[in-house]
Protein backbone atom coordinates (compact mmCIF):
# COMPACT_ATOMS: atom_id res chain seq x y z
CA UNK A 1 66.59 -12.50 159.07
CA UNK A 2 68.68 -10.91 161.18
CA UNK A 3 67.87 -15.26 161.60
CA UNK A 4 68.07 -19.18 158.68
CA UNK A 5 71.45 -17.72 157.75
CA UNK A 6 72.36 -19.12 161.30
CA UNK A 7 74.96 -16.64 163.35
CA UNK A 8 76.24 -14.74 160.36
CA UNK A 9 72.34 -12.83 159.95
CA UNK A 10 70.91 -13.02 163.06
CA UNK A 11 69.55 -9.46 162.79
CA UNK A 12 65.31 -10.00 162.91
CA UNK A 13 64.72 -8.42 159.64
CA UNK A 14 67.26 -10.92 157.75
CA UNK A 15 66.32 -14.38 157.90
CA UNK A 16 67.42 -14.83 154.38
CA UNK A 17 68.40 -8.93 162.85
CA UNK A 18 64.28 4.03 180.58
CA UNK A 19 62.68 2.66 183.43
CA UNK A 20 62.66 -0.78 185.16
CA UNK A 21 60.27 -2.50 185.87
CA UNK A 22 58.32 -2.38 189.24
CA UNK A 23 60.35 -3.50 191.98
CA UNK A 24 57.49 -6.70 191.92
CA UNK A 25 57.81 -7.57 188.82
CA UNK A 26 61.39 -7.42 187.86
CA UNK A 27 63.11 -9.96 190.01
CA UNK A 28 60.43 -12.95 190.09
CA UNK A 29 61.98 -14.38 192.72
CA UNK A 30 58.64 -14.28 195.17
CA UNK A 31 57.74 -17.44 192.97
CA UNK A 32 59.13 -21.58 193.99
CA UNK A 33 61.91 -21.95 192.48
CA UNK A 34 62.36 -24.23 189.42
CA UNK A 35 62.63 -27.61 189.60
CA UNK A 36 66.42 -28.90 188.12
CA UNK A 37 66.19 -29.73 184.62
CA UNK A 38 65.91 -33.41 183.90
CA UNK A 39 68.31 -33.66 180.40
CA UNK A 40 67.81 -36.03 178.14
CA UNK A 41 66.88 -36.83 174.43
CA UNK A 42 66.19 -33.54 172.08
CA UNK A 43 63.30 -32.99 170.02
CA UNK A 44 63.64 -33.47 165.89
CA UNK A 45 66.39 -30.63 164.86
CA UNK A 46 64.73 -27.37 163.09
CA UNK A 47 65.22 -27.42 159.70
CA UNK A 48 67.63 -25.08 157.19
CA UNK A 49 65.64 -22.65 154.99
CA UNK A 50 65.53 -25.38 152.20
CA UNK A 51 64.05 -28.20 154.46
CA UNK A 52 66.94 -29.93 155.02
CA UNK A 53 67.55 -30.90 158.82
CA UNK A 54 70.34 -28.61 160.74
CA UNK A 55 73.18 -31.36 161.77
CA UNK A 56 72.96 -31.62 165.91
CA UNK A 57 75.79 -32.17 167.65
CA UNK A 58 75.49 -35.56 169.11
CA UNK A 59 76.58 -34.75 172.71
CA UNK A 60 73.51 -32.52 173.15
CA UNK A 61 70.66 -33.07 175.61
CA UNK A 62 67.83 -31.52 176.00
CA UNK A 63 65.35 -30.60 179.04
CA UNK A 64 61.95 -28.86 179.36
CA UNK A 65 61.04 -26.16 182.04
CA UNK A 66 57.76 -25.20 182.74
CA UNK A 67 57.37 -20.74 183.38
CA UNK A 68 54.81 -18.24 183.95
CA UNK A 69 53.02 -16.88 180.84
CA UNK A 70 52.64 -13.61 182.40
CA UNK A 71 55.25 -12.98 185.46
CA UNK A 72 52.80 -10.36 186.31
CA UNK A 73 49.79 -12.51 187.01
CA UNK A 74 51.98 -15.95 187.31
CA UNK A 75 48.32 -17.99 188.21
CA UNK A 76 47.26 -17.00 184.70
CA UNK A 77 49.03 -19.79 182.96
CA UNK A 78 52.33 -21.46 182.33
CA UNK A 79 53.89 -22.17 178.95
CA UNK A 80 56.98 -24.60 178.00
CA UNK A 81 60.56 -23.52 177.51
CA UNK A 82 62.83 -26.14 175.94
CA UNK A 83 66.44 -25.96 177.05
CA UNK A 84 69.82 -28.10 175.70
CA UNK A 85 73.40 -28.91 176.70
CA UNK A 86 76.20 -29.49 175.88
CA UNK A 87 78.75 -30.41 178.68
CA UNK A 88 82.37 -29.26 178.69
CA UNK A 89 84.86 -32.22 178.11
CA UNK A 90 86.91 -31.28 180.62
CA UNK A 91 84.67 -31.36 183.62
CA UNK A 92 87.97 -30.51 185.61
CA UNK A 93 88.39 -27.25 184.04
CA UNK A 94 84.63 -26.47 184.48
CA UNK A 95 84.05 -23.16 185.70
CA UNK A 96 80.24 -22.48 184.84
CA UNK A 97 77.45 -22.36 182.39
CA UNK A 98 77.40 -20.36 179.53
CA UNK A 99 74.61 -19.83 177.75
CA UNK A 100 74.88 -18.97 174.35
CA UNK A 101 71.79 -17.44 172.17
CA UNK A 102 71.64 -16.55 168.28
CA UNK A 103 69.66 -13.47 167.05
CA UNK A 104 66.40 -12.69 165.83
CA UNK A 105 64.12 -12.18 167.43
CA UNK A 106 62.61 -15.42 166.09
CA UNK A 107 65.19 -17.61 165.08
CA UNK A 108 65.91 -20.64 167.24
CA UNK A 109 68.70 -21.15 169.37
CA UNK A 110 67.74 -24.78 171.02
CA UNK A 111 70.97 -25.91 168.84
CA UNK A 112 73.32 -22.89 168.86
CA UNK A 113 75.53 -24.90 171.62
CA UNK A 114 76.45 -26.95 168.80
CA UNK A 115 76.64 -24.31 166.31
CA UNK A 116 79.46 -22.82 169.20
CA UNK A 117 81.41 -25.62 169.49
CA UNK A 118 82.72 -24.69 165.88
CA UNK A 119 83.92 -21.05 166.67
CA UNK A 120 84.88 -20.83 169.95
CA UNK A 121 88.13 -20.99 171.06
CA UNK A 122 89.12 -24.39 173.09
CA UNK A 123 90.12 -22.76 176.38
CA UNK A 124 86.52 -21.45 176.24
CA UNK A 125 84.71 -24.71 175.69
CA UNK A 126 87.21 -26.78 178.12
CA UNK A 127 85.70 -24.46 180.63
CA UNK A 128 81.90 -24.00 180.50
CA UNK A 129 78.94 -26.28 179.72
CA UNK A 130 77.22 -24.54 176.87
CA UNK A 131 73.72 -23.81 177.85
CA UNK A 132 71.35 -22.78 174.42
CA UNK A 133 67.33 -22.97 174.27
CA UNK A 134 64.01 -21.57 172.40
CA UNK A 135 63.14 -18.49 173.51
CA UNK A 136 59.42 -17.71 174.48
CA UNK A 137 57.64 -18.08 171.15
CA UNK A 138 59.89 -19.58 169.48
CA UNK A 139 60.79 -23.51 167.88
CA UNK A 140 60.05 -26.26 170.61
CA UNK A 141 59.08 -23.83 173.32
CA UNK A 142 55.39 -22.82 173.57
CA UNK A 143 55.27 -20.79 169.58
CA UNK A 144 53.22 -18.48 168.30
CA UNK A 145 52.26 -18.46 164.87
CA UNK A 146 50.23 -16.21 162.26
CA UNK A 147 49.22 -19.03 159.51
CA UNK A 148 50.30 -16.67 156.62
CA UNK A 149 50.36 -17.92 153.27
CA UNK A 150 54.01 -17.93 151.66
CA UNK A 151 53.08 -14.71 149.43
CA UNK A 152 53.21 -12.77 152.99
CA UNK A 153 56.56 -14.12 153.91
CA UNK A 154 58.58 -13.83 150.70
CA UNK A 155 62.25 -13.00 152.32
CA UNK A 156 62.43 -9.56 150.54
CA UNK A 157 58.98 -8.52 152.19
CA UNK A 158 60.91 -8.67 155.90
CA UNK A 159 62.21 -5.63 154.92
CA UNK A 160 60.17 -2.85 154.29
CA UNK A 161 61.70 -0.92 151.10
CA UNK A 162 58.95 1.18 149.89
CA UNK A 163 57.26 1.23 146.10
CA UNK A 164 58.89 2.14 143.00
CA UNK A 165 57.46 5.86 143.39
CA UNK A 166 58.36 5.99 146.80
CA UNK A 167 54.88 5.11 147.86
CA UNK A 168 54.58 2.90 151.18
CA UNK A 169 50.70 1.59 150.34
CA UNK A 170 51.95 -1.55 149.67
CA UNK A 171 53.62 -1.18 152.71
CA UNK A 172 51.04 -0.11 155.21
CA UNK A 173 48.07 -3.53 153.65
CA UNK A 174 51.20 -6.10 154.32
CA UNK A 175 51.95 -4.66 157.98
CA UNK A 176 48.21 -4.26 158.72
CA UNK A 177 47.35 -8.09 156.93
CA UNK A 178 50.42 -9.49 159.13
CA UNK A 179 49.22 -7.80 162.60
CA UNK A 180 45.78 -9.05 162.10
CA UNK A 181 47.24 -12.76 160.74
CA UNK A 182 48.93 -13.39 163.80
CA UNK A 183 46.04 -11.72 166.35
CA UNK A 184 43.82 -14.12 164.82
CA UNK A 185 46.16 -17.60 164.99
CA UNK A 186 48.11 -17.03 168.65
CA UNK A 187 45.54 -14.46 170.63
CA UNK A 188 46.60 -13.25 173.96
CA UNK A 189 49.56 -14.94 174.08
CA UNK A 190 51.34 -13.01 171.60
CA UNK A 191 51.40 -10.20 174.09
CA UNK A 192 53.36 -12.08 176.03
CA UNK A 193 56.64 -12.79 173.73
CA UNK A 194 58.78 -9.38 174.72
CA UNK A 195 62.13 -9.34 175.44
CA UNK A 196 61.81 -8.80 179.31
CA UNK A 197 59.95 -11.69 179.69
CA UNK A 198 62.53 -13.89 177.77
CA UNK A 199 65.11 -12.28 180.13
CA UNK A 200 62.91 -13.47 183.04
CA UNK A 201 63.20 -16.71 181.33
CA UNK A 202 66.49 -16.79 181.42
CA UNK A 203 66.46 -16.66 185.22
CA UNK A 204 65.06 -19.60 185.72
CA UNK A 205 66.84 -21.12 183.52
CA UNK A 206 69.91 -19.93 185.84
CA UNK A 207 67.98 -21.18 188.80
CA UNK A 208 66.65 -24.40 187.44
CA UNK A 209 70.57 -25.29 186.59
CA UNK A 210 71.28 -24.78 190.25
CA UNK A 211 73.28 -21.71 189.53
CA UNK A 212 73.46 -18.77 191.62
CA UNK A 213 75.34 -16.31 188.53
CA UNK A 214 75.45 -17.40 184.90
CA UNK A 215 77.53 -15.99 181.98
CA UNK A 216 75.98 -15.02 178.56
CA UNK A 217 77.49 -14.58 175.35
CA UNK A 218 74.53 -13.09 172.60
CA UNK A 219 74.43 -11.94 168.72
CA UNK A 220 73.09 -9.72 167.20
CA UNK A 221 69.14 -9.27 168.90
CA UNK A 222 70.70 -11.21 171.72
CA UNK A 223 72.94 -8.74 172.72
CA UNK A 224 70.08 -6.81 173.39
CA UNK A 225 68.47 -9.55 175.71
CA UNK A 226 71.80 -9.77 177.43
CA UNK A 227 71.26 -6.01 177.91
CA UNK A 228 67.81 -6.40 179.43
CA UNK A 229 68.53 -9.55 181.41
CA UNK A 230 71.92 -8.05 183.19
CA UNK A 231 69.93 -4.98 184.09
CA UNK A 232 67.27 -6.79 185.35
CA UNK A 233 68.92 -9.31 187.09
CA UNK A 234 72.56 -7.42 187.55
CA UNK A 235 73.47 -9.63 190.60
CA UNK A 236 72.77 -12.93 188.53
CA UNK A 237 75.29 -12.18 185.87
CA UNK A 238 78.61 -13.40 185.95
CA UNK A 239 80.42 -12.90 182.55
CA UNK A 240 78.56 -11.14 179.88
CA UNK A 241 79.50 -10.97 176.17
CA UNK A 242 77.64 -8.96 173.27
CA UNK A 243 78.52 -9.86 169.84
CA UNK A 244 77.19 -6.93 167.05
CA UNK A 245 75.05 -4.99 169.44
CA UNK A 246 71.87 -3.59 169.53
CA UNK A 247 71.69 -0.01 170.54
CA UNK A 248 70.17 0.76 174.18
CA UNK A 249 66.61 1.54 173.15
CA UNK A 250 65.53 -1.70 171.77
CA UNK A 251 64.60 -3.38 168.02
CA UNK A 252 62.32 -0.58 167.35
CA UNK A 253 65.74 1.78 167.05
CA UNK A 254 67.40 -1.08 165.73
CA UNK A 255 65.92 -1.25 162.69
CA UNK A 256 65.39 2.44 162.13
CA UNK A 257 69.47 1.94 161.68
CA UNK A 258 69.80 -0.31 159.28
CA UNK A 259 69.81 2.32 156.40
CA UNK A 260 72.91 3.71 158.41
CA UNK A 261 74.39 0.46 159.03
CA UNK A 262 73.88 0.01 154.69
CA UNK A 263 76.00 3.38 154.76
CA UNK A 264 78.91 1.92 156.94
CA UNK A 265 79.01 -1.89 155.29
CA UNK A 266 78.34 -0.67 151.59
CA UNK A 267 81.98 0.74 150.65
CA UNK A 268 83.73 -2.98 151.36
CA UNK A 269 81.16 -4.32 148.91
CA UNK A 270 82.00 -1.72 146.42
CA UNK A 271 86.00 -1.92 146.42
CA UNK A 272 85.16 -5.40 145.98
CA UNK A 273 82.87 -5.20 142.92
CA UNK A 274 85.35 -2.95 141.62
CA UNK A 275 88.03 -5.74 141.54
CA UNK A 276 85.85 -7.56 139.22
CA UNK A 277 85.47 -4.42 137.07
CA UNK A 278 86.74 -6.34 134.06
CA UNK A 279 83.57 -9.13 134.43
CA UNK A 280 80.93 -7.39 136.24
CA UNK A 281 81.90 -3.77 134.46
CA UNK A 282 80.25 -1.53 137.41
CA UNK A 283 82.81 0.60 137.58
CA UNK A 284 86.74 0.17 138.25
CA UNK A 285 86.28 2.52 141.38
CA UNK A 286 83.80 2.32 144.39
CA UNK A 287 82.58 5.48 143.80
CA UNK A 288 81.83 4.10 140.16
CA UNK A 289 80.01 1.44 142.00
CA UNK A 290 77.22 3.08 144.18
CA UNK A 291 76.52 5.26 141.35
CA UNK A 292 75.84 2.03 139.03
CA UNK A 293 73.94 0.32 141.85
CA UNK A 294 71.64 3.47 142.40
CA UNK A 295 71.30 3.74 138.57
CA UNK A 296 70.33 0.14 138.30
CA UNK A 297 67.82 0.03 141.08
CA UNK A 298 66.03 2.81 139.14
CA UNK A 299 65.99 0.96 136.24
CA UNK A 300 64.77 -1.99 137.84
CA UNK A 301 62.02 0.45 139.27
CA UNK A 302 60.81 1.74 136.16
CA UNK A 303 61.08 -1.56 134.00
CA UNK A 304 61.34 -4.68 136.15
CA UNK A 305 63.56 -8.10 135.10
CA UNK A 306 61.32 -11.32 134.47
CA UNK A 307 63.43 -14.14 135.35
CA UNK A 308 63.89 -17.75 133.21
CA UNK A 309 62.27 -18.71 136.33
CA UNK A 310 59.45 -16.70 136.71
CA UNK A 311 60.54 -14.86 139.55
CA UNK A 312 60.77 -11.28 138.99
CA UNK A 313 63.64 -9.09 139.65
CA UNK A 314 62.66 -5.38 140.68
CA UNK A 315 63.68 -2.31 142.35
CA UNK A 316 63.11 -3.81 145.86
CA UNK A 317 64.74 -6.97 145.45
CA UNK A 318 67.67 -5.83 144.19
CA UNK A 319 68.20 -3.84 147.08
CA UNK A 320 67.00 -6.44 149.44
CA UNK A 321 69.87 -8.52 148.00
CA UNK A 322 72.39 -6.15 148.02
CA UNK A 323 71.08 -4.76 151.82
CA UNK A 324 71.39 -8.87 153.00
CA UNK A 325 74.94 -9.26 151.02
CA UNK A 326 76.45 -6.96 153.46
CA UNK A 327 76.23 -9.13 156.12
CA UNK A 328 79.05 -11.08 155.69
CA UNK A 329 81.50 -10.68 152.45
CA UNK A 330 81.03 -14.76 151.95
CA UNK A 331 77.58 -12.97 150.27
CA UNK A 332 79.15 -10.77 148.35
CA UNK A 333 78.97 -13.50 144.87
CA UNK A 334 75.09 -12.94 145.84
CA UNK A 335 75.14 -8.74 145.02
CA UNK A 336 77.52 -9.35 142.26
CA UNK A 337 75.27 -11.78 140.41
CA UNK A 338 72.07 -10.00 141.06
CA UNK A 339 73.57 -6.50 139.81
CA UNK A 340 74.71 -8.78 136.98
CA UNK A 341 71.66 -9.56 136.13
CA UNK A 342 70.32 -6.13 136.37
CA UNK A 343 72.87 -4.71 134.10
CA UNK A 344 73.22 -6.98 131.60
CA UNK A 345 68.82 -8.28 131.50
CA UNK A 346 70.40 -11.54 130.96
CA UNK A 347 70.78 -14.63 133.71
CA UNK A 348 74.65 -15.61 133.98
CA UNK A 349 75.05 -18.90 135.81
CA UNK A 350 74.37 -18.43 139.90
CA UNK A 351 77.91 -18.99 142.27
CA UNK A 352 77.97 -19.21 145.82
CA UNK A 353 75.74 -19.60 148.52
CA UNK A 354 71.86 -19.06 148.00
CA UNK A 355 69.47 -16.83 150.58
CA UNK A 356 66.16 -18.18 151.75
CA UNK A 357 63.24 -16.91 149.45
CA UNK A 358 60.39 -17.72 152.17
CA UNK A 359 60.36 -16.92 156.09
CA UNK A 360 59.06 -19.31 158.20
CA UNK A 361 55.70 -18.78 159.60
CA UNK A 362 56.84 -18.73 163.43
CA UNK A 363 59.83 -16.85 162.41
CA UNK A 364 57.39 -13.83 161.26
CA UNK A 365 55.57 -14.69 164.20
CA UNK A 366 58.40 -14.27 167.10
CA UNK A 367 59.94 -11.04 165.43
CA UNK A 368 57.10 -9.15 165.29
CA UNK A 369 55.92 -9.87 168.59
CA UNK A 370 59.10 -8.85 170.11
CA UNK A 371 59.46 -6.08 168.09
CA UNK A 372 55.79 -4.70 168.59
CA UNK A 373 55.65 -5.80 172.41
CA UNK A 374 58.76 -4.23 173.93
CA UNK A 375 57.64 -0.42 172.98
CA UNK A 376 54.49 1.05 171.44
CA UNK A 377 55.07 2.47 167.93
CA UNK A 378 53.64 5.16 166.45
CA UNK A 379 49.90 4.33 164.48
CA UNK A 380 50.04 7.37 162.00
CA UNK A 381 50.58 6.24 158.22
CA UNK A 382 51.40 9.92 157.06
CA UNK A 383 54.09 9.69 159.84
CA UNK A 384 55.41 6.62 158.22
CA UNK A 385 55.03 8.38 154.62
CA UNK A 386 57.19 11.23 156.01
CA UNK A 387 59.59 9.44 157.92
CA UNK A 388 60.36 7.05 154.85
CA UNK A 389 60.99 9.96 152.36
CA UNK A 390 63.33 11.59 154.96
CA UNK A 391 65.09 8.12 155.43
CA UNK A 392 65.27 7.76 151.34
CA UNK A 393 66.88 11.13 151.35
CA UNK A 394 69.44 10.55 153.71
CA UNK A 395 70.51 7.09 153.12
CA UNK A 396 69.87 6.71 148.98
CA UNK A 397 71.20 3.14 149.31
CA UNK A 398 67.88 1.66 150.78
CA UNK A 399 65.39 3.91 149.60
CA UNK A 400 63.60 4.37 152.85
CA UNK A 401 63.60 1.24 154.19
CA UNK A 402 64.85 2.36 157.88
CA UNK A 403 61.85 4.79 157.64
CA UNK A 404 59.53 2.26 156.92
CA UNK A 405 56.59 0.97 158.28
CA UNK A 406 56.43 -2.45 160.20
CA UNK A 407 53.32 -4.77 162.01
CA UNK A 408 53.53 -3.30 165.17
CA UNK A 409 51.74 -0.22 163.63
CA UNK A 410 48.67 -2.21 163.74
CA UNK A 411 49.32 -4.67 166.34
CA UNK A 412 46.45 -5.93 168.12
CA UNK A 413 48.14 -5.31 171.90
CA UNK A 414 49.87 -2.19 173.63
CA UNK A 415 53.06 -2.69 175.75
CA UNK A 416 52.37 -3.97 179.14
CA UNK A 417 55.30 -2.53 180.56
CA UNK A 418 58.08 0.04 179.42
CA UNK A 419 61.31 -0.90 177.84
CA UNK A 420 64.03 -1.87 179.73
CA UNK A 421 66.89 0.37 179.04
CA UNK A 422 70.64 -0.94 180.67
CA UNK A 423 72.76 1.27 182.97
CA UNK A 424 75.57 1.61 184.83
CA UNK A 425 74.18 -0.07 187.86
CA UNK A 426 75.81 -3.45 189.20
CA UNK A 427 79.25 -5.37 188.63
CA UNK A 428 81.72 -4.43 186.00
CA UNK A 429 81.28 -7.69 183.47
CA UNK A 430 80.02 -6.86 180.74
CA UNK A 431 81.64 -7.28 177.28
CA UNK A 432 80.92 -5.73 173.70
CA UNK A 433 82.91 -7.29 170.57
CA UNK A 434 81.76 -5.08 167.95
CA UNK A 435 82.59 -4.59 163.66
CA UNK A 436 83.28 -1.26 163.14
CA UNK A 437 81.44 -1.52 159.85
CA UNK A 438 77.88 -3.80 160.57
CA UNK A 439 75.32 -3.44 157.90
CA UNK A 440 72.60 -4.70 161.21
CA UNK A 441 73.83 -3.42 164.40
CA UNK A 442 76.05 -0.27 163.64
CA UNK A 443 78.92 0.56 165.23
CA UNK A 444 76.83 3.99 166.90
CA UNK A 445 74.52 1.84 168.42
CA UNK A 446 76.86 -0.10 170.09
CA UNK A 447 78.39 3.08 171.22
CA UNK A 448 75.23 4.30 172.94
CA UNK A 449 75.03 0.79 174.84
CA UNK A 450 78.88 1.05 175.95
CA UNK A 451 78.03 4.36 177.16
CA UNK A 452 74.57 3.79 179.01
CA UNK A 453 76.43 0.60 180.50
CA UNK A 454 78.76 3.00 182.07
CA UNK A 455 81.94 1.72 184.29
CA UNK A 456 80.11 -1.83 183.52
CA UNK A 457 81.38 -2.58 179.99
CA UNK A 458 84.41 -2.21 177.94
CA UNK A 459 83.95 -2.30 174.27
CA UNK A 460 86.79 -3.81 171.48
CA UNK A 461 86.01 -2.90 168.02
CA UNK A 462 87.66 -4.46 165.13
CA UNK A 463 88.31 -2.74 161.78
CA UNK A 464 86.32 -5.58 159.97
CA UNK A 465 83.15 -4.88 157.85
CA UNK A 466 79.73 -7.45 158.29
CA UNK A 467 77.61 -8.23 161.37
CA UNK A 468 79.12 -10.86 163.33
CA UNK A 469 82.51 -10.59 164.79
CA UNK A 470 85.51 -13.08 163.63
CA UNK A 471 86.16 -15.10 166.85
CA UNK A 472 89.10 -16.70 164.74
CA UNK A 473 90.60 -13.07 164.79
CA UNK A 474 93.00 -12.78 167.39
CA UNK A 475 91.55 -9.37 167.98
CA UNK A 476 88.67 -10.57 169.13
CA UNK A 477 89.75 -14.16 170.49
CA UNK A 478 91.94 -12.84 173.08
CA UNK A 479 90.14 -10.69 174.82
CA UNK A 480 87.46 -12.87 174.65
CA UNK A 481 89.37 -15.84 175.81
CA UNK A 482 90.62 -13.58 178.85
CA UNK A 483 87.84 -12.34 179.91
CA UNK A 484 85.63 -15.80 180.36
CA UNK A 485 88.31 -17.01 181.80
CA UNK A 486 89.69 -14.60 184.55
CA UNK A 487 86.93 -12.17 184.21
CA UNK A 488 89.33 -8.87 183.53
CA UNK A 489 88.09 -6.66 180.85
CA UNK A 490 90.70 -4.66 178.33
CA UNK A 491 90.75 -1.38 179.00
């Protein structure tokens, strides 16, 4: 959305986030090497949700790398990975590369290094070269695309709330209309985009900088690349760092827990709302709160608000808003004003900052082929049906929407190869910084990966609610700091 809202919604959905492999496959090392990246000028900068350009840091350069399509049949084709830099100031200090990715799946992280630069801490950045790049699929490396018009990627849509009724028809044409979309404009290819392959990827990448270990700090989806990449390639990793964290078995999990993530973020949003009792008059308690929230998103069910500007305010969008507010309490003006609206039927002026209302074509494109590639989903729509009224019933704040039915139950290609699920095997250097209250990656799923990670990983949790940990926050900076730099992990 997940991805752009940039590092703060990196989760997939919010743009507004087993076995190995065959001994053959996994390594791809039986291929020549790369050829060392030749840096120099970067392409034109992707642009913000509204259009404008994203500012680049001016020290960036940029390189291309050339890898297999398929790193099971490598003479089937190559596509186009496009890499950038940014080099430490203090090449004394230097100590390594770091590379440091966004989430998604989908967004681009070709300029992340620069995004970095503003929130890590200086000991940090006087000691690696900061190492970002498009994954597979994505931006200025080879894309994929679907060519869907902007009704199919209205913002709210990239979640899948269900109908007013509870119904998920609506549901079921705009997952099968989106699978057969992107079939049609990429082909083959899109079978290709999976998170293994981007971890492959990111070997190279290692190679082609003349590295023989690389460190990794990752967000949101990215954590869960970092998870694939350092059980893949456990020897290759020096220092690895998962921000918000994707549990062990993958997106398709992932997103099943953002109804429980909802559940964990939603009571900081409601003591908040309650502050305001005497403006917004939701209740003077959070418990008063949820139960106006629930009541409203009824309302707006039965008898949707038409906007001054012709957009209409229902049900789903409501909690679409409210669900994407949660990711960081800078959103919070955004729930207030929308359950404003729904309270009062009138428009008060807008404050704060604004969401996206479209998704950008590739965007769609790249999340859904990750999502659909790594694991086979199930194809039943009565499944989905039941599975979204169970979801409603447990988790009343999103009405389902964990439940919910997504592309990949109509997507066009099976798995080629299982999921890769981390474990305990290889060095102890890995890192989870986690919220204990994340609306997108909840604090059980990072539990599971701590534990399948074994004597690899140490987790530190911070009492803070959204998805995205505070590297400001001394909690979080310190350990942080200490482990890039010396490689000891807290206890």
């Amino acid at each position: 959305m997940t991805a752009l809202m940039r590092r703060t919604a990196a989760t997939g959905a919010l743009l507004l986030s087993l076995a190995l492999l065959p001994t053959a496959v996994a390594p791809a090392t039986a291929q020549a090497a790369p050829a060392a990246l030749s840096w120099g000028s970067c392409p034109t900068p992707t642009p913000n949700a509204d259009g404008t350009p994203w500012p680049r840091d001016p020290r960036q350069q940029c390189a291309t790398l050339r890898v297999p399509r398929d790193y099971r049949h490598p003479r089937s084709g190559s596509i186009t990975l496009t890499v950038s830099r940014i080099r430490t100031a203090d090449p004394a200090h230097r100590r390594g590369d770091l590379v440091v990715v966004p989430g998604g799946p989908g967004g681009s992280g070709l300029d992340y290094p620069g995004q970095a630069v503003g929130f890590l801490p200086p000991e940090v950045l006087r000691s690696y070269d900061l190492i970002g790049f498009d994954e597979r699929g994505v931006g200025n490396s080879t894309p994929v695309h679907c060519d869907l018009p902007a009704e199919d990627r209205a913002a709210q849509l990239n979640y899948p709330f269900p109908g007013p009724d509870g119904s998920i028809t609506a549901n079921l044409d705009h997952a099968r209309r989106i699978a057969d979309a992107c079939a049609a404009a990429t082909g083959p290819y899109l079978a290709d985009v999976t998170t293994a392959n981007s971890a492959r990827d990111l070997d190279r990448i290692r190679a082609a900088l003349g590295q023989g270990r690389i460190s990794y700090l990752g967000t949101s989806y990215a954590t869960y690349l970092g998870q694939v990449y350092a059980t893949l390639f456990p020897s290759r990793t020096d220092r690895v760092v998962l921000d918000s964290t994707v549990n062990p078995d993958g997106e398709q999990r992932g997103v099943q827990l953002f109804s429980e993530g909802a559940e964990d973020a939603f009571p900081a949003l409601a003591r908040h709302l309650a502050g305001l009792d005497s403006t917004l008059h939701l209740g003077a308690t959070p418990a008063d709160v949820r139960a106006s929230y629930l009541r409203l998103a009824a309302e707006l069910d039965r008898s949707p608000l038409v906007l001054p500007s012709g957009r209409t305010l229902d049900g789903v969008a409501l909690r679409a808003v409210v669900y994407s507010s949660l990711t960081n309490p800078r959103y919070y003006p955004l729930a207030a004003h929308a359950l404003q609206l729904a309270a009062t039927r009138s428009a008060p002026p807008a404050t704060g900052p604004s969401l996206p209302m479209v998704i950008p074509d590739n965007f769609v494109a790249a999340q859904d082929a990750v999502l659909c590639d790594d694991a086979a989903w199930p194809r039943d729509p009565a499944g989905y049906a039941a599975r979204t009224a169970a979801d409603a019933r447990r988790y009343p704040l999103t009405d389902g929407m964990g439940g919910n039915v997504w592309p990949c139950a109509f997507w066009h290609y099976s798995p080629k190869e299982p999921e890769v699920r981390p474990t305990p095997d290889g060095p102890r250097n890995v890192l989870l910084l986690q919220n204990r209250y994340d609306p997108a990656t909840p604090y059980s799923g990072a539990r599971q990966t701590l534990d399948a990670f074994g004597h690899r990983a140490a987790m530190v949790t911070v009492d803070a609610t959204g998805h995205g940990v505070d590297f400001a926050d001394p909690h979080v900076r310190d350990p942080f700091t200490t482990f890039l730099l010396t490689g000891r992990l807290p206890r």
